[in-house]
Protein backbone atom coordinates (compact mmCIF):
# COMPACT_ATOMS: atom_id res chain seq x y z
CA UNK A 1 3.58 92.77 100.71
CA UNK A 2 6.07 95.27 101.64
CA UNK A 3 8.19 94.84 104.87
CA UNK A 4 9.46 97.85 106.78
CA UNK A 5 11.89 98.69 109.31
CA UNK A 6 13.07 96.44 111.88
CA UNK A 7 12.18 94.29 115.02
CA UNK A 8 8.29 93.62 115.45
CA UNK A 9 8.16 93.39 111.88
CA UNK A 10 10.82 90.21 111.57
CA UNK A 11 9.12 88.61 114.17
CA UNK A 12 5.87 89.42 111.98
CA UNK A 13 7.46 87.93 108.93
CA UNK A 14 8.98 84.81 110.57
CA UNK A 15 5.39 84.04 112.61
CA UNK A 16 4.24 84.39 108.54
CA UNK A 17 6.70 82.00 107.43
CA UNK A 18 5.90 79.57 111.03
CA UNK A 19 2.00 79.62 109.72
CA UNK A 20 3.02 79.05 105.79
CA UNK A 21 5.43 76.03 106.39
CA UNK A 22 2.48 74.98 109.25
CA UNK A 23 -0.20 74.92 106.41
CA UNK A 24 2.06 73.43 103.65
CA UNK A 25 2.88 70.42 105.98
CA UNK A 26 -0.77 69.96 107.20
CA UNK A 27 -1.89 69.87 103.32
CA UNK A 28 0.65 67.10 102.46
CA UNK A 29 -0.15 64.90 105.08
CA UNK A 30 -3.93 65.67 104.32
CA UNK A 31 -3.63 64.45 100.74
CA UNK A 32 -3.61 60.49 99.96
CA UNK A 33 -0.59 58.47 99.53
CA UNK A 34 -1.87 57.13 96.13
CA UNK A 35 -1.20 58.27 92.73
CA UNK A 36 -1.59 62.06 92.15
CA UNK A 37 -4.27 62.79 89.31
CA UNK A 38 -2.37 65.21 87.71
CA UNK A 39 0.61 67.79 87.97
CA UNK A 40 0.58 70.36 90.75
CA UNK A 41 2.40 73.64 91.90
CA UNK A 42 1.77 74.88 95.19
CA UNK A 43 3.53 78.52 95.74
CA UNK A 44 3.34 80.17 98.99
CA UNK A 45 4.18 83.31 100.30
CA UNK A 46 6.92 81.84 102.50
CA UNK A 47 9.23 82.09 99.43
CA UNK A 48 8.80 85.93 98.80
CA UNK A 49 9.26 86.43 102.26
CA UNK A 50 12.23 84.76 102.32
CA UNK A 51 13.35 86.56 99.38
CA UNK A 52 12.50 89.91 100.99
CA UNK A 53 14.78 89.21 104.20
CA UNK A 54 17.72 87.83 102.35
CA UNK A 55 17.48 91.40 100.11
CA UNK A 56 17.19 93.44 103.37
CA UNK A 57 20.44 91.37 104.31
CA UNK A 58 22.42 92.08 101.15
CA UNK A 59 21.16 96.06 101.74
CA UNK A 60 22.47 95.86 105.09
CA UNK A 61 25.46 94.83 103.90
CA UNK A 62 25.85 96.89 101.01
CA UNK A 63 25.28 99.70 103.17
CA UNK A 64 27.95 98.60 105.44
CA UNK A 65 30.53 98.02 102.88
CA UNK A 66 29.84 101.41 101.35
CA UNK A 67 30.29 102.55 105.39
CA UNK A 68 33.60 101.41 105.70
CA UNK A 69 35.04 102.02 101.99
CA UNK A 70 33.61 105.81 103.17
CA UNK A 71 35.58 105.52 105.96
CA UNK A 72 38.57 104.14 104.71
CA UNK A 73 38.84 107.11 102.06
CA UNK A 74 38.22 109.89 104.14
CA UNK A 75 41.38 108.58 106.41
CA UNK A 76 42.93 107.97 103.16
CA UNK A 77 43.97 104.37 103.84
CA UNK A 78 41.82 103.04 100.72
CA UNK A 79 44.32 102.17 97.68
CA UNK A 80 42.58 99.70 95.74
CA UNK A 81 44.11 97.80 93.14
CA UNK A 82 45.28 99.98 89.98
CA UNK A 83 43.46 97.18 88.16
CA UNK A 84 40.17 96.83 89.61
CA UNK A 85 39.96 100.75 89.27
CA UNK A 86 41.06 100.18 85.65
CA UNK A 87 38.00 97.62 85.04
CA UNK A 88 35.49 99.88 86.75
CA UNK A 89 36.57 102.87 84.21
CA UNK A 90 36.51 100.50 81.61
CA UNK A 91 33.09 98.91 82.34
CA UNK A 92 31.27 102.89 82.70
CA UNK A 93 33.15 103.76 79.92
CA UNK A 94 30.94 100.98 77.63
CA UNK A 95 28.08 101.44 79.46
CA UNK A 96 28.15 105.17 78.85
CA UNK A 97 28.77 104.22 75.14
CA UNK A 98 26.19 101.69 75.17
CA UNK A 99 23.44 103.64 76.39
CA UNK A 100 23.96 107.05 74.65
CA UNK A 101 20.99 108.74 72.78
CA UNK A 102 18.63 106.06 75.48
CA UNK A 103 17.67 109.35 77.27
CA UNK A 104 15.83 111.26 74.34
């Protein structure tokens, strides 16, 4: 299921989520409170929805973040520390070493 833009489709995914948790509740109650006959998994679609919205949250964020880090070094306020620069230059510099001759 893929989830697009914004507004009527929330509401979509949340009435989704409403009718899951709805259904999950009505089959519990439905079974019997004796033993269960054997081991049982019951996945819904409630729990990749959920995942999908808390990803569009983190993208939302990222994007913001990048937003204001944009922002910050176009006015040239944005001085981060010397040594989380140095760890970033450190960590491409293995990756680039790690992954050479990958793209042939």
């Amino acid at each position: 299921m893929k989830i697009r833009g914004k507004g009527n489709d929330e509401l979509s995914v949340l009435r989704l989520l409403k009718k899951d948790t709805e259904q999950a509740s009505a089959r519990q109650s439905s079974q019997s409170s004796g033993a269960v006959s054997g081991d049982r998994v019951d996945l819904s679609r409630s729990g990749s929805l959920l995942e999908a919205l808390q990803r569009e949250d983190q993208q939302e964020s990222r994007a913001d973040k990048v937003k204001r880090i944009k922002q910050l070094i176009e006015s040239g306020q944005y001085n981060p520390p010397a040594e989380d620069v140095a760890r970033a230059v450190g960590e491409e510099i293995i990756m680039t070493i790690a992954t050479a001759g990958e793209d042939n």
